[in-house]
C-alpha atoms as a PDB file:
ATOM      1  CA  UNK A   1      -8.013 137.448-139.514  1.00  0.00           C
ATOM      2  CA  UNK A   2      -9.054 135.299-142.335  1.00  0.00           C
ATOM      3  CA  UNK A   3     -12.922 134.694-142.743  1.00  0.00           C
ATOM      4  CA  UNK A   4     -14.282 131.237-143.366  1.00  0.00           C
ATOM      5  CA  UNK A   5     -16.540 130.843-145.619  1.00  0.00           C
ATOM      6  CA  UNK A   6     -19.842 129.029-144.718  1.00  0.00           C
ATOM      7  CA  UNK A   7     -20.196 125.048-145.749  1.00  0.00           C
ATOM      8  CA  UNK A   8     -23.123 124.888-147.757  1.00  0.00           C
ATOM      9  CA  UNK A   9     -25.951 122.702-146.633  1.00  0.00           C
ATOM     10  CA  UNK A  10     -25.317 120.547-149.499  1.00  0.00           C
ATOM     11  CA  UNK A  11     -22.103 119.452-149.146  1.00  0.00           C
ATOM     12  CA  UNK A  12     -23.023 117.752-145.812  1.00  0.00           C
ATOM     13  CA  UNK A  13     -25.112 115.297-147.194  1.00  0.00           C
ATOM     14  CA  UNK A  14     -23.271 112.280-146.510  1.00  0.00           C
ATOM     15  CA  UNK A  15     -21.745 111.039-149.908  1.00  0.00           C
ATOM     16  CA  UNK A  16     -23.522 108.248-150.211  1.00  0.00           C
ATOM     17  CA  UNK A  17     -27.028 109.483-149.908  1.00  0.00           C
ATOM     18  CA  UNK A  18     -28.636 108.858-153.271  1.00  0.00           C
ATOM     19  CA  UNK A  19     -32.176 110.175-154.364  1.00  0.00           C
ATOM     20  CA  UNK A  20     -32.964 107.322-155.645  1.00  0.00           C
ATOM     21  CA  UNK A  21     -32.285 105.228-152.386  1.00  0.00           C
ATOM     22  CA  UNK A  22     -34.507 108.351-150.938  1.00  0.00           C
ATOM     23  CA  UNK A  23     -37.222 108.061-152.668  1.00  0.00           C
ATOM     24  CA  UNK A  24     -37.534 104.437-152.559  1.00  0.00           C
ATOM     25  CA  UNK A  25     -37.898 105.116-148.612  1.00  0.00           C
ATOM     26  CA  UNK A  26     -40.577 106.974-149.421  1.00  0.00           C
ATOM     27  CA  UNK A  27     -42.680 104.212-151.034  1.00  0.00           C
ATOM     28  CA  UNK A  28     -44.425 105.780-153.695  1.00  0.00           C
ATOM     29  CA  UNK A  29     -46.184 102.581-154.630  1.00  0.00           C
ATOM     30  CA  UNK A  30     -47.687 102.954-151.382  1.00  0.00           C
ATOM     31  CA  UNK A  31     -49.014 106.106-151.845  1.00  0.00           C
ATOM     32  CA  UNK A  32     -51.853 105.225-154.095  1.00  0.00           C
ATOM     33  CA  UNK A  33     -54.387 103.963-151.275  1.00  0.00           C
ATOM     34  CA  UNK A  34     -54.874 107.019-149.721  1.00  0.00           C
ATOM     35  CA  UNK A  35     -54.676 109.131-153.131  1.00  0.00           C
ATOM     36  CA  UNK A  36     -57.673 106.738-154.098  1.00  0.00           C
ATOM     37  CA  UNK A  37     -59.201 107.719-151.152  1.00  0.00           C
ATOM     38  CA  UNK A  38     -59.178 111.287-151.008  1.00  0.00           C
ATOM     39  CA  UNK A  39     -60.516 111.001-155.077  1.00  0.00           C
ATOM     40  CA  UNK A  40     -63.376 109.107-153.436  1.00  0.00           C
ATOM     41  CA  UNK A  41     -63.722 111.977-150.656  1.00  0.00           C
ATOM     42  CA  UNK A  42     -63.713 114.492-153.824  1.00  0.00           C
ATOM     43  CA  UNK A  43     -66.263 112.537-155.809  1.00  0.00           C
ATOM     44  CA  UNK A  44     -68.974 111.527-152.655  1.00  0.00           C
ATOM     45  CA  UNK A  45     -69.034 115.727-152.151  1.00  0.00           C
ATOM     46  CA  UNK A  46     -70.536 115.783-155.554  1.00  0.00           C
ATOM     47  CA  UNK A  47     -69.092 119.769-155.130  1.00  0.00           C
ATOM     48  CA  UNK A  48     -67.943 120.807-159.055  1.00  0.00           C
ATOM     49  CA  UNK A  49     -63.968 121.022-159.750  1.00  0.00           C
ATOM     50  CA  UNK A  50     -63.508 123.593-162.002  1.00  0.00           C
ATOM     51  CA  UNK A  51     -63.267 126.280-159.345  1.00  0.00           C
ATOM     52  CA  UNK A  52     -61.277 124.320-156.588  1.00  0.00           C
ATOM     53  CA  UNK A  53     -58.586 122.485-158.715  1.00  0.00           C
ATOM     54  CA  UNK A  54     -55.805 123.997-156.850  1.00  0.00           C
ATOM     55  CA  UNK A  55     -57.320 122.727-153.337  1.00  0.00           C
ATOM     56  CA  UNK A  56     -57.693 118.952-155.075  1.00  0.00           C
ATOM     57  CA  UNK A  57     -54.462 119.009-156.483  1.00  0.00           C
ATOM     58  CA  UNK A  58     -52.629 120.215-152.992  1.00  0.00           C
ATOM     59  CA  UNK A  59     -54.629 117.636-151.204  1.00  0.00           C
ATOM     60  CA  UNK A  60     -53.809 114.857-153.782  1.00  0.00           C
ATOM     61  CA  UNK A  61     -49.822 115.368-152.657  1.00  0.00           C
ATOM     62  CA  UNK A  62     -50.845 115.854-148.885  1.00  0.00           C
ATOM     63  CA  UNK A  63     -52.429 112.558-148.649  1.00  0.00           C
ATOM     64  CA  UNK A  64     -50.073 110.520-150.938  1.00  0.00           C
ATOM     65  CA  UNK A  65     -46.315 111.952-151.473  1.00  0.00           C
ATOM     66  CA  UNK A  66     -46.648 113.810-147.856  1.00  0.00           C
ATOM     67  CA  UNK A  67     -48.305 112.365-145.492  1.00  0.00           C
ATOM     68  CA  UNK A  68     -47.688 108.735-146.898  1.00  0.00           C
ATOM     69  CA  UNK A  69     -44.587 108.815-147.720  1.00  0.00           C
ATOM     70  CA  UNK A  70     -43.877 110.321-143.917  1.00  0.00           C
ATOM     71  CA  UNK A  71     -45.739 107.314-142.452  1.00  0.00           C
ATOM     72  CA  UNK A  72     -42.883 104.893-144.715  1.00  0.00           C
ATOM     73  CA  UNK A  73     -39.862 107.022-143.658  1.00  0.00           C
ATOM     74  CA  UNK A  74     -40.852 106.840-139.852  1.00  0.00           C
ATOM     75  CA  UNK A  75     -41.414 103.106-140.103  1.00  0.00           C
ATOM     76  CA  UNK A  76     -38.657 102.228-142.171  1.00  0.00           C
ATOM     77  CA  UNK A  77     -36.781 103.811-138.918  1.00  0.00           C
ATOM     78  CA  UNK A  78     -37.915 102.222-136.593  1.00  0.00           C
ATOM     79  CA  UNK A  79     -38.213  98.584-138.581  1.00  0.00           C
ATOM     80  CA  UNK A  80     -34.660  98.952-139.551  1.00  0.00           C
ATOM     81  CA  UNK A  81     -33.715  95.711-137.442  1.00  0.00           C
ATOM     82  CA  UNK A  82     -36.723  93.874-138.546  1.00  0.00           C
ATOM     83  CA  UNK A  83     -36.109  95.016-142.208  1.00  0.00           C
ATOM     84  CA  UNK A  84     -32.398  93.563-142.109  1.00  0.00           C
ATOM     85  CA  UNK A  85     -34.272  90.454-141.115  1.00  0.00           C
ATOM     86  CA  UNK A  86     -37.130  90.456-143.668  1.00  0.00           C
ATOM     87  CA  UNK A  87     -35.831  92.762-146.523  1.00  0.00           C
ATOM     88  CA  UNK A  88     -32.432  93.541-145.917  1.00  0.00           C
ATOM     89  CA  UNK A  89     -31.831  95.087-149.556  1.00  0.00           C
ATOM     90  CA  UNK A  90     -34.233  97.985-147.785  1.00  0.00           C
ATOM     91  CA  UNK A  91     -32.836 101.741-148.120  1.00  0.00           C
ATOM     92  CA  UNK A  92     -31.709 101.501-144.606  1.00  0.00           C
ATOM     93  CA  UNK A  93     -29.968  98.314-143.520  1.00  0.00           C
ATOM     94  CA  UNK A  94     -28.254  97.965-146.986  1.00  0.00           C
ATOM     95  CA  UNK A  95     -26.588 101.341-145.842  1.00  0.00           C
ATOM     96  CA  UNK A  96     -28.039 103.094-148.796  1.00  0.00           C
ATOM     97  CA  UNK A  97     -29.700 105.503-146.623  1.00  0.00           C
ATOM     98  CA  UNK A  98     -26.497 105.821-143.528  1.00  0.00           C
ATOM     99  CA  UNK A  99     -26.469 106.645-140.198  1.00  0.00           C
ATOM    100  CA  UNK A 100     -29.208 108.483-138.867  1.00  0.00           C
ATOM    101  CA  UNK A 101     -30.627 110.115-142.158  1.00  0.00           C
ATOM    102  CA  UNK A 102     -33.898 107.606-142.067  1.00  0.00           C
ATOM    103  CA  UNK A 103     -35.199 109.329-138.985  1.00  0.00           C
ATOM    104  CA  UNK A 104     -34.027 113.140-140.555  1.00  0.00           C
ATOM    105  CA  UNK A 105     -35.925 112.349-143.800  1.00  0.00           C
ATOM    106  CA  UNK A 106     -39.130 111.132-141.798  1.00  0.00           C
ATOM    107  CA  UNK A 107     -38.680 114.311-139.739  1.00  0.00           C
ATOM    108  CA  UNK A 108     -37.915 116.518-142.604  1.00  0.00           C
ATOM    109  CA  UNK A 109     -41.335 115.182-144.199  1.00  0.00           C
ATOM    110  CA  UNK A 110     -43.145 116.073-141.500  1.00  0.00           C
ATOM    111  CA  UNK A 111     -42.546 119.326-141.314  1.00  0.00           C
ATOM    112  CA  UNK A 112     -42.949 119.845-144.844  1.00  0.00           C
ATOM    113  CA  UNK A 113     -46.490 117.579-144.596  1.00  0.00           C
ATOM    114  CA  UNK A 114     -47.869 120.279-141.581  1.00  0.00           C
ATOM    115  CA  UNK A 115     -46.417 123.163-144.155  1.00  0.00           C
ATOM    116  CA  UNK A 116     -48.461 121.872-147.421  1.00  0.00           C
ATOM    117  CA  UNK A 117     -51.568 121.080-145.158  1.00  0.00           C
ATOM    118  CA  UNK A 118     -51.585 124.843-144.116  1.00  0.00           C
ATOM    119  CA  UNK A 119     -52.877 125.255-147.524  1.00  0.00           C
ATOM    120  CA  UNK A 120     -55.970 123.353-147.126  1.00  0.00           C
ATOM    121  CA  UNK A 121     -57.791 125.398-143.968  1.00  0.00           C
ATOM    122  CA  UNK A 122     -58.728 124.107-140.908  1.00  0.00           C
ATOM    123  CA  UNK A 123     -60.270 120.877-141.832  1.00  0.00           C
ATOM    124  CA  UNK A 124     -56.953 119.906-143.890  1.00  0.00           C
ATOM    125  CA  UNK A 125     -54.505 121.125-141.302  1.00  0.00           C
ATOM    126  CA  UNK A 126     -56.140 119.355-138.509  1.00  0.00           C
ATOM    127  CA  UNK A 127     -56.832 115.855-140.805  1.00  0.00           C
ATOM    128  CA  UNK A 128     -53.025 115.839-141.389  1.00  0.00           C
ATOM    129  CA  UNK A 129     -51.508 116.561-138.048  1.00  0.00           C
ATOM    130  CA  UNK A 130     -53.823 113.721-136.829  1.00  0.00           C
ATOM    131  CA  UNK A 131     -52.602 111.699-139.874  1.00  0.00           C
ATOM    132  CA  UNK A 132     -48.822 112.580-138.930  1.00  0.00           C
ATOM    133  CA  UNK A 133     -49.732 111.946-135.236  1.00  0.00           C
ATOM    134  CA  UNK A 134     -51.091 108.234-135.848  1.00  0.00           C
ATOM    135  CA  UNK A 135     -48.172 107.365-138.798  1.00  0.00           C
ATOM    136  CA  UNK A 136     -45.289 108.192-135.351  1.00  0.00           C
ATOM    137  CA  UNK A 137     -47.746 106.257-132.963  1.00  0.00           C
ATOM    138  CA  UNK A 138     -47.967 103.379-135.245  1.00  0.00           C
ATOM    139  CA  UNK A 139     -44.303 102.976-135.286  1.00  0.00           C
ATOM    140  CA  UNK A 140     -42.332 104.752-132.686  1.00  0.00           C
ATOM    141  CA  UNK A 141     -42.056 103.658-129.011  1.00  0.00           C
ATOM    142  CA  UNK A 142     -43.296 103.609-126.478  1.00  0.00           C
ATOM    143  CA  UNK A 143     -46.387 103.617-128.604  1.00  0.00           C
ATOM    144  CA  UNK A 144     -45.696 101.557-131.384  1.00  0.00           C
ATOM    145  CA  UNK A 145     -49.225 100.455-132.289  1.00  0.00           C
ATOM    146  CA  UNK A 146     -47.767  98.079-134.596  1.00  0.00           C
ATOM    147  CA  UNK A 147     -46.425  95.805-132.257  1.00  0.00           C
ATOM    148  CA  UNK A 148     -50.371  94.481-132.149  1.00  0.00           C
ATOM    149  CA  UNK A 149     -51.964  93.965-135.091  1.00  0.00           C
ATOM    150  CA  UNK A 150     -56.176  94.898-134.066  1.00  0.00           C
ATOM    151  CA  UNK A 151     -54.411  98.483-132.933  1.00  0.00           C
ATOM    152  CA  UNK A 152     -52.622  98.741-135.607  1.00  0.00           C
ATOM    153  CA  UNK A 153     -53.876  97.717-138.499  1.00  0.00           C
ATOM    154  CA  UNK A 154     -56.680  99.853-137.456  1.00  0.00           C
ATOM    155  CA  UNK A 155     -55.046 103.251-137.241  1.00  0.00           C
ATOM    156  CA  UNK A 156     -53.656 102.446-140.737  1.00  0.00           C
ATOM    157  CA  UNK A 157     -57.004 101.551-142.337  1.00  0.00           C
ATOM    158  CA  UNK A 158     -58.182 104.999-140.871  1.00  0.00           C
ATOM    159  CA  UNK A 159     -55.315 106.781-142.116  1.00  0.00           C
ATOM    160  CA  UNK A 160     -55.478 104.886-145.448  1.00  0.00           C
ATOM    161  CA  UNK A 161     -59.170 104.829-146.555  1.00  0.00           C
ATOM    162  CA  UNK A 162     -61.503 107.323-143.797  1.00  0.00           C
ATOM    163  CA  UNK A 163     -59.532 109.949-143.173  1.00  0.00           C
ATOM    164  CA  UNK A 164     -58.335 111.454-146.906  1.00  0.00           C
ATOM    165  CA  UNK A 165     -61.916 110.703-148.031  1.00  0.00           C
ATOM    166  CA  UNK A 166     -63.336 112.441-144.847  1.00  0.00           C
ATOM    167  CA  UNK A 167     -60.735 115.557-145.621  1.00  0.00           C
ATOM    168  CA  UNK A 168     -61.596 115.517-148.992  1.00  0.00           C
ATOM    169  CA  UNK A 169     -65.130 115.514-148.608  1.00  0.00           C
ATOM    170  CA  UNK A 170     -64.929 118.459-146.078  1.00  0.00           C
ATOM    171  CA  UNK A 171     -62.834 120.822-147.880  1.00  0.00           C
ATOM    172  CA  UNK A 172     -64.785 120.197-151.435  1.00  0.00           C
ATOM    173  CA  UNK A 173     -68.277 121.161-149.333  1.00  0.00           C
ATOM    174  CA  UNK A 174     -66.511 123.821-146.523  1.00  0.00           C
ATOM    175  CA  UNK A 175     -68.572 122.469-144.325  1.00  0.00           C
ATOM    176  CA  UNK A 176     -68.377 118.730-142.213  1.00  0.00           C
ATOM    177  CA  UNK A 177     -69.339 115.538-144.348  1.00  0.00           C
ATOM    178  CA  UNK A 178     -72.326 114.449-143.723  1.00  0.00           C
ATOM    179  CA  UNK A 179     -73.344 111.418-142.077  1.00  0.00           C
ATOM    180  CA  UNK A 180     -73.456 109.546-145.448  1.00  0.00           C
ATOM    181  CA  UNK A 181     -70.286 109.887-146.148  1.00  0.00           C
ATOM    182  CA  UNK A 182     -68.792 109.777-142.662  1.00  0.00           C
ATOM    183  CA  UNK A 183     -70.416 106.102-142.800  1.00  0.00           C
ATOM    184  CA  UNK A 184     -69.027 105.305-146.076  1.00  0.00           C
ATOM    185  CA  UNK A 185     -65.880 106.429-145.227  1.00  0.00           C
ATOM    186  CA  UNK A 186     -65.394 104.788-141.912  1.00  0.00           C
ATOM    187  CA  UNK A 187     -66.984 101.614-143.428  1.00  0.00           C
ATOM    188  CA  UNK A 188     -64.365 101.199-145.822  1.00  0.00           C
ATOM    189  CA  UNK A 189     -61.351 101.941-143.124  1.00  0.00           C
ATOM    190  CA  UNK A 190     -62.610  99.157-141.169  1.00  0.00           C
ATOM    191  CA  UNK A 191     -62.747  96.945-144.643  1.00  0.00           C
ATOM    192  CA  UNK A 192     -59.065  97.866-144.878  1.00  0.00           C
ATOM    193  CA  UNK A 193     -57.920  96.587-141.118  1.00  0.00           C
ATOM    194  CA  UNK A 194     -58.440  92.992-143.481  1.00  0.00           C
ATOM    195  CA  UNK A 195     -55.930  94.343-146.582  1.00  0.00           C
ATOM    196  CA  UNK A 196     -53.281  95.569-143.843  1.00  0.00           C
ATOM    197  CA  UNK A 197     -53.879  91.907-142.557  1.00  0.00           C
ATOM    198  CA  UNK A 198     -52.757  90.569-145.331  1.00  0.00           C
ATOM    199  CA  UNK A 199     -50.005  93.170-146.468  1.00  0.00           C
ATOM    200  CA  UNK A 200     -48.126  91.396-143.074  1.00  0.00           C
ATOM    201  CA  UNK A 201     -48.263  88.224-144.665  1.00  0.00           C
ATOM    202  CA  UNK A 202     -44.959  89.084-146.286  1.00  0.00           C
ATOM    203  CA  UNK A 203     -42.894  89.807-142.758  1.00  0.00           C
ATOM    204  CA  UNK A 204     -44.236  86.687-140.171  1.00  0.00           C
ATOM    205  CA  UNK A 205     -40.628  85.785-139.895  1.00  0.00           C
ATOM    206  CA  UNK A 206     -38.933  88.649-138.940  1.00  0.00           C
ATOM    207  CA  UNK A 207     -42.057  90.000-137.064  1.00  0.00           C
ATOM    208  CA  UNK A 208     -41.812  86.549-135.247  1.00  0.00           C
ATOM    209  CA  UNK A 209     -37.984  86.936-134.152  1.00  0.00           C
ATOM    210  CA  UNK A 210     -38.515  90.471-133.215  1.00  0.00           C
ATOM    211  CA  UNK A 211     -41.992  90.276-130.812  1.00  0.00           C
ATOM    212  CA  UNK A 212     -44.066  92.030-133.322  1.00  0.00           C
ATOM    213  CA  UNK A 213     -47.497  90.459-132.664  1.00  0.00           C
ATOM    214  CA  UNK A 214     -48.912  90.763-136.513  1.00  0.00           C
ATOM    215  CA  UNK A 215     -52.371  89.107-136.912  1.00  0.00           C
ATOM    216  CA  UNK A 216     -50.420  86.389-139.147  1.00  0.00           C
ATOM    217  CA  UNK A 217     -48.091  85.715-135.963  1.00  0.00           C
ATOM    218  CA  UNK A 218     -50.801  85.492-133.410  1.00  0.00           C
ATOM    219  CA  UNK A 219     -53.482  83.791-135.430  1.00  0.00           C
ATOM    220  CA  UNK A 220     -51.512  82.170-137.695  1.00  0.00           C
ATOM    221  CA  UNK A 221     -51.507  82.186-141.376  1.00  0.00           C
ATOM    222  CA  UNK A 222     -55.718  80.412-141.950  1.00  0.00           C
ATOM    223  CA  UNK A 223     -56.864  82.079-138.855  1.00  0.00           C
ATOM    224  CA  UNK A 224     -55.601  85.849-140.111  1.00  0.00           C
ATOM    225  CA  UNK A 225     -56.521  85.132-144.050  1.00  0.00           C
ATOM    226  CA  UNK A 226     -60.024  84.033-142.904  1.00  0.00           C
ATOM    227  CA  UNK A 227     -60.366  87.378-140.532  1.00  0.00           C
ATOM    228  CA  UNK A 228     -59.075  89.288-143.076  1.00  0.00           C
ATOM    229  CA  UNK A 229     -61.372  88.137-145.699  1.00  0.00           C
ATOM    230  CA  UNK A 230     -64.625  88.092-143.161  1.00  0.00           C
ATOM    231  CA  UNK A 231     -63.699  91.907-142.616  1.00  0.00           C
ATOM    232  CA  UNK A 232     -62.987  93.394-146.051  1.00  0.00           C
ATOM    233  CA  UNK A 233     -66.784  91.153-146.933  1.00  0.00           C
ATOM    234  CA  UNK A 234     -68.857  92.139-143.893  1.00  0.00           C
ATOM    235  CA  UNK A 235     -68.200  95.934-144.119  1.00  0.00           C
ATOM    236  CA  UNK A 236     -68.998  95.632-147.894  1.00  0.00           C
ATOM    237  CA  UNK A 237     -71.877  93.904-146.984  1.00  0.00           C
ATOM    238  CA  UNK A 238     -72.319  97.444-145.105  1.00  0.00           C
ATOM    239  CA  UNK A 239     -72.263  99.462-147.275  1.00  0.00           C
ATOM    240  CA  UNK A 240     -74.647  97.262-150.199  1.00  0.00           C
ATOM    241  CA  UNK A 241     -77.152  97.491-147.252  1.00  0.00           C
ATOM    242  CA  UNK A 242     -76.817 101.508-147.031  1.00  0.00           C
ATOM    243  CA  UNK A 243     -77.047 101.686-151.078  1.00  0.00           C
ATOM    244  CA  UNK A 244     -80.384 100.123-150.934  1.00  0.00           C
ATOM    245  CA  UNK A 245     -81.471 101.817-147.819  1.00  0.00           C
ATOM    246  CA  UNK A 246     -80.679 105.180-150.439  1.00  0.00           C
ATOM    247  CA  UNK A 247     -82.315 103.871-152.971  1.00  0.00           C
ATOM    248  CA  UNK A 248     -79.322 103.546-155.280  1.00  0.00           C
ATOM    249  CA  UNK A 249     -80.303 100.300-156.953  1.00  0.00           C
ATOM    250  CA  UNK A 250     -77.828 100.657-159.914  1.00  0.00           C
ATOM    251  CA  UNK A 251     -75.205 101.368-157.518  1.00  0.00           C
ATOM    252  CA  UNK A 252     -75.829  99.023-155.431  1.00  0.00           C
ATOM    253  CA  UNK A 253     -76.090  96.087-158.013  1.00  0.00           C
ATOM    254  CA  UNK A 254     -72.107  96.914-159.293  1.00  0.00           C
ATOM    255  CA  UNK A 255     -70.765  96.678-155.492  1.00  0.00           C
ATOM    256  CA  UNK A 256     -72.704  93.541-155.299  1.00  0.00           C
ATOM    257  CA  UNK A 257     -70.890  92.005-158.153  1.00  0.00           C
ATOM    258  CA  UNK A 258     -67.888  93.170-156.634  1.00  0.00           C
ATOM    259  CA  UNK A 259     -68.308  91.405-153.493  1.00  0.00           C
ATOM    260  CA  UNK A 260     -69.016  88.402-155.300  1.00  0.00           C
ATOM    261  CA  UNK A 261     -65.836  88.514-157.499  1.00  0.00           C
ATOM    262  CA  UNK A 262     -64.050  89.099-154.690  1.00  0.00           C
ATOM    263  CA  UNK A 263     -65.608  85.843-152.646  1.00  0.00           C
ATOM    264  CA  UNK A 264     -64.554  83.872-155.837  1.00  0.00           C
ATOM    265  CA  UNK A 265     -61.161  84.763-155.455  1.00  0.00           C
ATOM    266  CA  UNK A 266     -60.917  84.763-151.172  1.00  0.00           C
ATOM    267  CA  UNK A 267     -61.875  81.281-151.868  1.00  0.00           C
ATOM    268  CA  UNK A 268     -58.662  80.350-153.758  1.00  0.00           C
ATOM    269  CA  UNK A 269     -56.620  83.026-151.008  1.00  0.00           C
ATOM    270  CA  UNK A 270     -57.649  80.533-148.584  1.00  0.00           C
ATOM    271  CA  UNK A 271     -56.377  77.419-150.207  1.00  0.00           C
ATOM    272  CA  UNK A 272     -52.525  78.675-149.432  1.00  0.00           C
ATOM    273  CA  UNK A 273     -52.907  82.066-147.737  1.00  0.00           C
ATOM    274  CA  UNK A 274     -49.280  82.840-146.651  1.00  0.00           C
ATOM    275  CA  UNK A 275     -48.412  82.358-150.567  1.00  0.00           C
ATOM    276  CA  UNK A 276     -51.414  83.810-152.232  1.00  0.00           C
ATOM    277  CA  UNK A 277     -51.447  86.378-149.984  1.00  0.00           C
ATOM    278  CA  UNK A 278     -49.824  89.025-152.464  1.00  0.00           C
ATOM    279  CA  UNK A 279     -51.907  87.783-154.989  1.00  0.00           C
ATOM    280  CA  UNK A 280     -54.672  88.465-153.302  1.00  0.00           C
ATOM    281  CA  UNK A 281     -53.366  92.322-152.879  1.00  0.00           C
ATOM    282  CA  UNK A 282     -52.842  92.546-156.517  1.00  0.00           C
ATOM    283  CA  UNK A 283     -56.500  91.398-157.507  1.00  0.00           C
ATOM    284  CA  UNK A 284     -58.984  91.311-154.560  1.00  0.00           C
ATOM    285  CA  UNK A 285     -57.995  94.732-153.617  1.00  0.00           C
ATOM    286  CA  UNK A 286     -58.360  96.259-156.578  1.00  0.00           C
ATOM    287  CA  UNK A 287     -62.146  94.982-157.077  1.00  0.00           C
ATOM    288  CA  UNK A 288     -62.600  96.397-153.175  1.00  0.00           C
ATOM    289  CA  UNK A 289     -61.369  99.923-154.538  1.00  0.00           C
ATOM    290  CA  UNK A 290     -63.201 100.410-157.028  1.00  0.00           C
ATOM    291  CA  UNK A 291     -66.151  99.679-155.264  1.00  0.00           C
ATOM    292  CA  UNK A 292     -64.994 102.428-153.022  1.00  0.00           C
ATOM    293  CA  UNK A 293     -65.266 104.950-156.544  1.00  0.00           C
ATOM    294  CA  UNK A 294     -69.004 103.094-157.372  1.00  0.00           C
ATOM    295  CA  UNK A 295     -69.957 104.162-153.854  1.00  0.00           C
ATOM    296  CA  UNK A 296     -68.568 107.920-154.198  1.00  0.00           C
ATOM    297  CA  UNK A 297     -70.071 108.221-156.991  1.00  0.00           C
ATOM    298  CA  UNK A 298     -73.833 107.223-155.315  1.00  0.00           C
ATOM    299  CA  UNK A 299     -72.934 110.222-152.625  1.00  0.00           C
ATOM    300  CA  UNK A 300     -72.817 112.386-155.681  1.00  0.00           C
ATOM    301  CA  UNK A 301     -75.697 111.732-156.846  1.00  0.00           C
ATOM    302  CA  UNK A 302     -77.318 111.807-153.546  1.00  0.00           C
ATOM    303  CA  UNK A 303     -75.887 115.528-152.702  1.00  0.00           C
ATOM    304  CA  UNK A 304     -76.724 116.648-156.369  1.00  0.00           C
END
């Protein structure tokens, strides 16, 4: 009897899966918010690197080529038919990721995600899996927190901006942040429910035709800009208020000018939101961010 030799694992890949088509699913220009973040987490512990490089380094790709890019696989999945409305040159309805391989990459991830966070203890492990948790929930039915905009955009804020800088600040100390930090960080998640406002400025249409109830489709374009930019000022507002409580004046004078830059340029936003609104991403956020580093770096100084 003649034996058959095994197919390798390889060689069922369909044909046409390229990496390049896989890693654009993955999104890594999306992974940078929640890299930021756990850096902030990192900094606020004010805990020295040199003997815990390893732990920052495996938590850097946790929170951004992991976790993130998970969270872009499963809703590229599940958005496919909005995507083929909005974006259709997307991985998945151009065909450049077939059949069902969207959902077996996001699964694939996910596995490997719970796998790398094993690495980071108990506080890492369990940040992740509720990470993982909220990036299916967001996206997958019967869930789907996306399908309104105040639930959703809020688990992605938290998942974004609180909970790597949380993690980050709990494995660099071994113990649980303080409440400092814990403010800080969930400050700034609830700042970012205002950018994810704004990131759906770029789907109303196809989030229209599809019943996806986006802040942009149920305010409209002014009403959701003018949230947006009341919540990304008020909790930075916040947080200036906690700096001076801490007596951080220095601190507390560069998030100031942020906030002010940023009003400057929320005040053009709101001349054409729905156009500006990736402008606004490219220049607003950016001053918001690095506030979030200014603020770290006060956390330091007050745990030195």
């Amino acid at each position: 009897m003649t034996e058959i030799a095994p197919v390798p694992l390889v060689s069922r890949l369909p044909s046409r899966l390229q990496p390049a088509a896989v890693l654009e699913l993955l999104k890594p220009i999306t992974w940078f918010p929640p890299i930021w973040a756990f850096g902030c987490g990192v900094v606020s512990s004010g805990a020295p690197l040199a003997p815990r490089w390893p732990i920052v380094i495996a938590g850097l790709v946790l929170a951004g080529p992991m976790v993130c890019a998970t969270s872009q696989a499963v809703n590229d999945w599940f958005d496919r038919h909005v995507d083929a409305i909005n974006e259709p040159g997307r991985p998945i309805p151009s065909g450049r990721i077939p059949g069902r391989w969207g959902l077996y990459i996001a699964l694939i991830w996910t596995v490997l995600s719970l796998g790398v966070a094993t690495l980071l203890g108990t506080w890492g492990f369990a940040a992740a899996a509720l990470g993982l948790a909220l990036a299916w929930a967001y996206s997958a039915p019967p869930i789907r927190l996306k399908q309104n905009g105040w639930w959703g955009n809020s688990a992605v804020g938290l998942c974004y901006e609180g909970l790597p800088w949380i993690t980050a600040a709990a494995i660099m100390s071994g113990t649980a942040p303080s409440w400092p930090v814990l403010a800080i960080a969930l400050l700034y998640s609830a700042g970012a429910h205002g950018i994810m406002t704004l990131n759906d400025f770029k789907s109303i249409g196809g989030d229209r035709v599809s019943g996806v109830n986006s802040l942009p489709v149920l305010l409209g374009p002014e009403r959701a800009a003018r949230l947006a930019c009341i919540t990304m000022a008020l909790a930075q507002v916040a947080v200036l208020i906690l700096l001076v409580m801490w007596s951080r004046p220095a601190h507390a004078m560069i998030v100031a000018a942020l906030i002010a830059a940023q009003l400057v340029l929320m005040r053009r936003l709101m001349t054409n939101p729905r156009e500006l609104a990736p402008w606004y991403n490219g220049t607003g956020v950016l001053l918001y961010v690095l506030g979030m580093l200014v603020t770290a770096f006060a956390l330091a100084g007050m745990s030195a």
